[in-house]
PDB file of N, CA and C in Angstrom:
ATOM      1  N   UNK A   1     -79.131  34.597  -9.365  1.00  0.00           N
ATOM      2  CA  UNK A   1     -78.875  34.704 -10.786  1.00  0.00           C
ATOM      3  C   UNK A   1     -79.070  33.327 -11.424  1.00  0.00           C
ATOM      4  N   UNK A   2     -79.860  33.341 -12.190  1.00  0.00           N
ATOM      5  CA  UNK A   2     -80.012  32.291 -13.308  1.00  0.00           C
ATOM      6  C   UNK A   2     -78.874  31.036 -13.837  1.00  0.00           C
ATOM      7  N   UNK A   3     -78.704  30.112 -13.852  1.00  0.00           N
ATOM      8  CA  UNK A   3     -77.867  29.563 -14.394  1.00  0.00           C
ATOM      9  C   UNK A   3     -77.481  29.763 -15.762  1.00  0.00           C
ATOM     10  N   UNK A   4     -78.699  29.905 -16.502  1.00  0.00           N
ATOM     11  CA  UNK A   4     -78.630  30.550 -17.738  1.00  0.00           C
ATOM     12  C   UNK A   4     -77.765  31.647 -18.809  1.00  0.00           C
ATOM     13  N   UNK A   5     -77.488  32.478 -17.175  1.00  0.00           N
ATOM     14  CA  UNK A   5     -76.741  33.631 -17.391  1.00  0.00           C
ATOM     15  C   UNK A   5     -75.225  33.334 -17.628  1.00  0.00           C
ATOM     16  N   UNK A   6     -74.996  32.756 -16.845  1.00  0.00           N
ATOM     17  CA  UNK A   6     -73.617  32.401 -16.332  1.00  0.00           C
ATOM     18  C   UNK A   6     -73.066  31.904 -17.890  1.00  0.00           C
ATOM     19  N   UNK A   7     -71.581  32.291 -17.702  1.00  0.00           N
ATOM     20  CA  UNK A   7     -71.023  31.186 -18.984  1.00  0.00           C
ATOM     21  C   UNK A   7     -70.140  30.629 -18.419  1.00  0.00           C
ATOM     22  N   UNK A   8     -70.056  29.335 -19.150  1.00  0.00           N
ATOM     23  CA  UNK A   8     -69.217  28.264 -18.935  1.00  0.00           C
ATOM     24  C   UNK A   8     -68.151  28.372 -19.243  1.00  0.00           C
ATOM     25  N   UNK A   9     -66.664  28.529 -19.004  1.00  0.00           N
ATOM     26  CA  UNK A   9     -65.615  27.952 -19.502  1.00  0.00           C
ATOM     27  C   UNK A   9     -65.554  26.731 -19.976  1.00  0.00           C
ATOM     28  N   UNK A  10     -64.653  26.946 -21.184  1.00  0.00           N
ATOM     29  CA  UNK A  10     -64.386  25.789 -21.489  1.00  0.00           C
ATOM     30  C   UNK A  10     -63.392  24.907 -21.038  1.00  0.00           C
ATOM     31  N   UNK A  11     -63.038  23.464 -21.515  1.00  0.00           N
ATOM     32  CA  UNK A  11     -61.650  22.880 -21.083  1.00  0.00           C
ATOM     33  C   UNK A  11     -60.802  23.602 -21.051  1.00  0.00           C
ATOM     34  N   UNK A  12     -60.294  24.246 -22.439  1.00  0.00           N
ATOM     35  CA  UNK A  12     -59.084  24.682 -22.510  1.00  0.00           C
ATOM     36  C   UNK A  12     -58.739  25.786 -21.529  1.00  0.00           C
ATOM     37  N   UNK A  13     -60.050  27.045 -21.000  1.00  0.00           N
ATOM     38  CA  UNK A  13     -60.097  27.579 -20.395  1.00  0.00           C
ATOM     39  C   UNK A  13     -59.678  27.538 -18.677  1.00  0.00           C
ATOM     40  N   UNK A  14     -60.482  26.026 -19.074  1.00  0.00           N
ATOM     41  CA  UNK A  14     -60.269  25.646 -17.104  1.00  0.00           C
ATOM     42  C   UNK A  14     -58.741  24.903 -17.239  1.00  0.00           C
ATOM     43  N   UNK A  15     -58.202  24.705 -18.629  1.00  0.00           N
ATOM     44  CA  UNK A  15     -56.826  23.999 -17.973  1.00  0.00           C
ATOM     45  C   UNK A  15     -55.341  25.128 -17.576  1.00  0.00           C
ATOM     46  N   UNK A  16     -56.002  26.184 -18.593  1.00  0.00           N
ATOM     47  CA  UNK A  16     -55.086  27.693 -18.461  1.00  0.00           C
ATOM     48  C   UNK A  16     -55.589  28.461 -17.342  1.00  0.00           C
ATOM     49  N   UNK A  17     -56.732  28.234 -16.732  1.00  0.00           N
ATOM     50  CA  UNK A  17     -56.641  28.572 -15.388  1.00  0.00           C
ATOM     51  C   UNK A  17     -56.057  28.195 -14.082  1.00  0.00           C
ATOM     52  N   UNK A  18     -56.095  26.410 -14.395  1.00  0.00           N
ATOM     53  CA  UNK A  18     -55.551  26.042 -13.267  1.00  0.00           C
ATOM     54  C   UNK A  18     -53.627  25.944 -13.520  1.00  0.00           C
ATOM     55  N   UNK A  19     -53.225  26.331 -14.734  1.00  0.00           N
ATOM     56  CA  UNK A  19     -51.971  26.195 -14.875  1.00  0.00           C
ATOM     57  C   UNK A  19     -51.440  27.545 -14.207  1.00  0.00           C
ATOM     58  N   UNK A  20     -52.048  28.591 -14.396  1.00  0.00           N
ATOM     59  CA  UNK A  20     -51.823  29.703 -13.604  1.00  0.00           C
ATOM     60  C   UNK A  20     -51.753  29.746 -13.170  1.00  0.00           C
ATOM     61  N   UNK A  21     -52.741  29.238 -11.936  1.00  0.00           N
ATOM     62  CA  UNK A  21     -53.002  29.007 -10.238  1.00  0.00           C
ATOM     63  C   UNK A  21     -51.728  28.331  -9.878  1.00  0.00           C
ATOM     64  N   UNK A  22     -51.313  27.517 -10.309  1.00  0.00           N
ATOM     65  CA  UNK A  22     -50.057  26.539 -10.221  1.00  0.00           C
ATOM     66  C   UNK A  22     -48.654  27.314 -10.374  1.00  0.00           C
ATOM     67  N   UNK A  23     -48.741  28.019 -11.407  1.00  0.00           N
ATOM     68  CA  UNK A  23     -47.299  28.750 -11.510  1.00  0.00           C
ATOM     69  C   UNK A  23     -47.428  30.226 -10.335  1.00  0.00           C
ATOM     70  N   UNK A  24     -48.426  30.439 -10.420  1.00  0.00           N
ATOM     71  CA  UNK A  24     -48.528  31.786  -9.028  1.00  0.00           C
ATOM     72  C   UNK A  24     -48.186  31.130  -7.606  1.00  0.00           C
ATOM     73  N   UNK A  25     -48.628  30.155  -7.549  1.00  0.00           N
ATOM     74  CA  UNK A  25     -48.266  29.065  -6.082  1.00  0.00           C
ATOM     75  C   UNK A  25     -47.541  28.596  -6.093  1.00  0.00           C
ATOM     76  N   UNK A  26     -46.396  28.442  -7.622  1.00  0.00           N
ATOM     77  CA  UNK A  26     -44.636  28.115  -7.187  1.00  0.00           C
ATOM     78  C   UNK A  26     -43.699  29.444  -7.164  1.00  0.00           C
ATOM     79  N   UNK A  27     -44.852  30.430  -7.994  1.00  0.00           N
ATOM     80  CA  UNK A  27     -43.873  31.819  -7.785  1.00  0.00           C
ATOM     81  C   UNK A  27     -44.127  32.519  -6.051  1.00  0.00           C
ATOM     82  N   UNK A  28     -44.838  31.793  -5.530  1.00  0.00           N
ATOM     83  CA  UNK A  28     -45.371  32.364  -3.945  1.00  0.00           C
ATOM     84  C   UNK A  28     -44.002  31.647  -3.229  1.00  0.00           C
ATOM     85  N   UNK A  29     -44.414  30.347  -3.656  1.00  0.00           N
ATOM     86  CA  UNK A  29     -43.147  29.500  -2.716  1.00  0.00           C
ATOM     87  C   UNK A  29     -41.769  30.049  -2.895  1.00  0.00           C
ATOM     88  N   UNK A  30     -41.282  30.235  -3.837  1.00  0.00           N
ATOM     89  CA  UNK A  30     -40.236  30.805  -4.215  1.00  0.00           C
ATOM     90  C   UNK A  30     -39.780  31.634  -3.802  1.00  0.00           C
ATOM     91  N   UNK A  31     -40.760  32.673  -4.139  1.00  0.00           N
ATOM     92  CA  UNK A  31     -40.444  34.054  -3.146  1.00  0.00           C
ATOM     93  C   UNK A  31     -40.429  33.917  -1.456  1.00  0.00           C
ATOM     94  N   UNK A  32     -41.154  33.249  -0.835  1.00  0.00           N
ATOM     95  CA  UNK A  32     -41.120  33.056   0.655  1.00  0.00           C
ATOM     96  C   UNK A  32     -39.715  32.241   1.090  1.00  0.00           C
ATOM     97  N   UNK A  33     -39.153  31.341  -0.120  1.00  0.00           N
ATOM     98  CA  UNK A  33     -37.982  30.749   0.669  1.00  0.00           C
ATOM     99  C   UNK A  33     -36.234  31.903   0.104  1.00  0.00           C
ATOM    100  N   UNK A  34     -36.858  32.491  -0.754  1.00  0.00           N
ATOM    101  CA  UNK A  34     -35.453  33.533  -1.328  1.00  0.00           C
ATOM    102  C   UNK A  34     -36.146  34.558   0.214  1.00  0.00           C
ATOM    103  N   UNK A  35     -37.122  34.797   1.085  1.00  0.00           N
ATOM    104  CA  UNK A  35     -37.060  35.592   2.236  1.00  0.00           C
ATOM    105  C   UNK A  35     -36.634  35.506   2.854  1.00  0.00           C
ATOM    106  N   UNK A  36     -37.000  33.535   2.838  1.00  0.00           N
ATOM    107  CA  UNK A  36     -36.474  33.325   4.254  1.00  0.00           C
ATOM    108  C   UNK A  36     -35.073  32.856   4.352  1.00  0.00           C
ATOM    109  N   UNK A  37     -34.414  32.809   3.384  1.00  0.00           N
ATOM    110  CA  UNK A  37     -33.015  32.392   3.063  1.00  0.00           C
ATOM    111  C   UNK A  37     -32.130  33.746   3.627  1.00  0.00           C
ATOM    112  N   UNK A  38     -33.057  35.104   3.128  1.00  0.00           N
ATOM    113  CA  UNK A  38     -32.086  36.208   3.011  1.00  0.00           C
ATOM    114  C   UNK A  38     -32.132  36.145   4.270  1.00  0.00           C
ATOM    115  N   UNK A  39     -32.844  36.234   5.268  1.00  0.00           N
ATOM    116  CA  UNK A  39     -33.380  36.346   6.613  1.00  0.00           C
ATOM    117  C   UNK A  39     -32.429  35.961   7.431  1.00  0.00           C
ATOM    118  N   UNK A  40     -31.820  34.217   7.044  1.00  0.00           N
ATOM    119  CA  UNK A  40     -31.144  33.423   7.255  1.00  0.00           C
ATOM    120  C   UNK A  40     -29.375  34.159   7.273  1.00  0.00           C
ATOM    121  N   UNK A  41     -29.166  34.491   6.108  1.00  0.00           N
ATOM    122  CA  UNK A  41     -27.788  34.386   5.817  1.00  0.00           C
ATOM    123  C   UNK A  41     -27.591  35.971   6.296  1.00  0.00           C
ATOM    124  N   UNK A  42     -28.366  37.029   6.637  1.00  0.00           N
ATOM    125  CA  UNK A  42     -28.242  38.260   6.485  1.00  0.00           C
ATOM    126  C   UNK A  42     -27.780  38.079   8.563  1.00  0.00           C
ATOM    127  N   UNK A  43     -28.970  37.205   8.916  1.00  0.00           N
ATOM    128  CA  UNK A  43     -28.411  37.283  10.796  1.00  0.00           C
ATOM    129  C   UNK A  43     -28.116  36.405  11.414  1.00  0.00           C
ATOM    130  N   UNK A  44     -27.685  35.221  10.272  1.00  0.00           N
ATOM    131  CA  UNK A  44     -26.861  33.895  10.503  1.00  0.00           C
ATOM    132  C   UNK A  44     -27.479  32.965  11.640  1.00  0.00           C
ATOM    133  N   UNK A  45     -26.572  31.630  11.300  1.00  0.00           N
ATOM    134  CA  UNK A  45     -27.696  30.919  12.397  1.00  0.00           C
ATOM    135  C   UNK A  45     -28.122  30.944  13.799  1.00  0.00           C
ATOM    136  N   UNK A  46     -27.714  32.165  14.287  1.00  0.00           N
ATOM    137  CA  UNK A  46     -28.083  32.594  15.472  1.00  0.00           C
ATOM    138  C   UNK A  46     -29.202  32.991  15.955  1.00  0.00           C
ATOM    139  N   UNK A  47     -30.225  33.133  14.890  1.00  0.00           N
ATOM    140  CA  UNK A  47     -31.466  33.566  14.758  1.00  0.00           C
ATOM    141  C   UNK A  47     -32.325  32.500  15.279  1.00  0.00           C
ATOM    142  N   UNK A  48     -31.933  31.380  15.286  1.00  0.00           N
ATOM    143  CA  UNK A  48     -32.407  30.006  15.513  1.00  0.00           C
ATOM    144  C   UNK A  48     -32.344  29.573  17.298  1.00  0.00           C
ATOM    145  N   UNK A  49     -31.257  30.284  17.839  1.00  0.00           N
ATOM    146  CA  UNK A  49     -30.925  30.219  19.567  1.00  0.00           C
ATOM    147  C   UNK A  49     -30.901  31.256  20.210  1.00  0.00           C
ATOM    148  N   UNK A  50     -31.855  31.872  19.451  1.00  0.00           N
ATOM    149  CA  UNK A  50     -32.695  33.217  20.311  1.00  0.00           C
ATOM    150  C   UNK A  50     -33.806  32.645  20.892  1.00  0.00           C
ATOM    151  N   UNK A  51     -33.674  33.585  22.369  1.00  0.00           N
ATOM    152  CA  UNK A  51     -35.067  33.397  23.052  1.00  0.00           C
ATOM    153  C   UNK A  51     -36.221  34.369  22.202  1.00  0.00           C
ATOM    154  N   UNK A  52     -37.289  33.934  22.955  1.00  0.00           N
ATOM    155  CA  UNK A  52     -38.494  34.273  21.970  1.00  0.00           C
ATOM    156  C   UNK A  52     -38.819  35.665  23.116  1.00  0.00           C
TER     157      UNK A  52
END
């Protein structure tokens, strides 16, 4: 495909994209440590001196 074709974003475009990307990748983190917290407190720290 042509370069021609393609459209460019603009600044403002590429800065509301990457602000997105940014708040989806602290709402990821977030959610993985409220998992691993529940994970935590739900089978206490015993989960930790289990054999594998």
């Amino acid at each position: 495909m042509p370069d021609k074709d393609r459209v460019k974003p603009t600044e403002a475009q590429l800065k509301a994209r990457r602000s997105r990307s940014i708040a989806i990748a602290l709402a990821l983190i977030a959610f993985v440590v409220i998992v691993y917290l529940g994970t935590v407190l739900k089978l206490g720290p015993a989960v930790f001196s289990r054999g594998m």
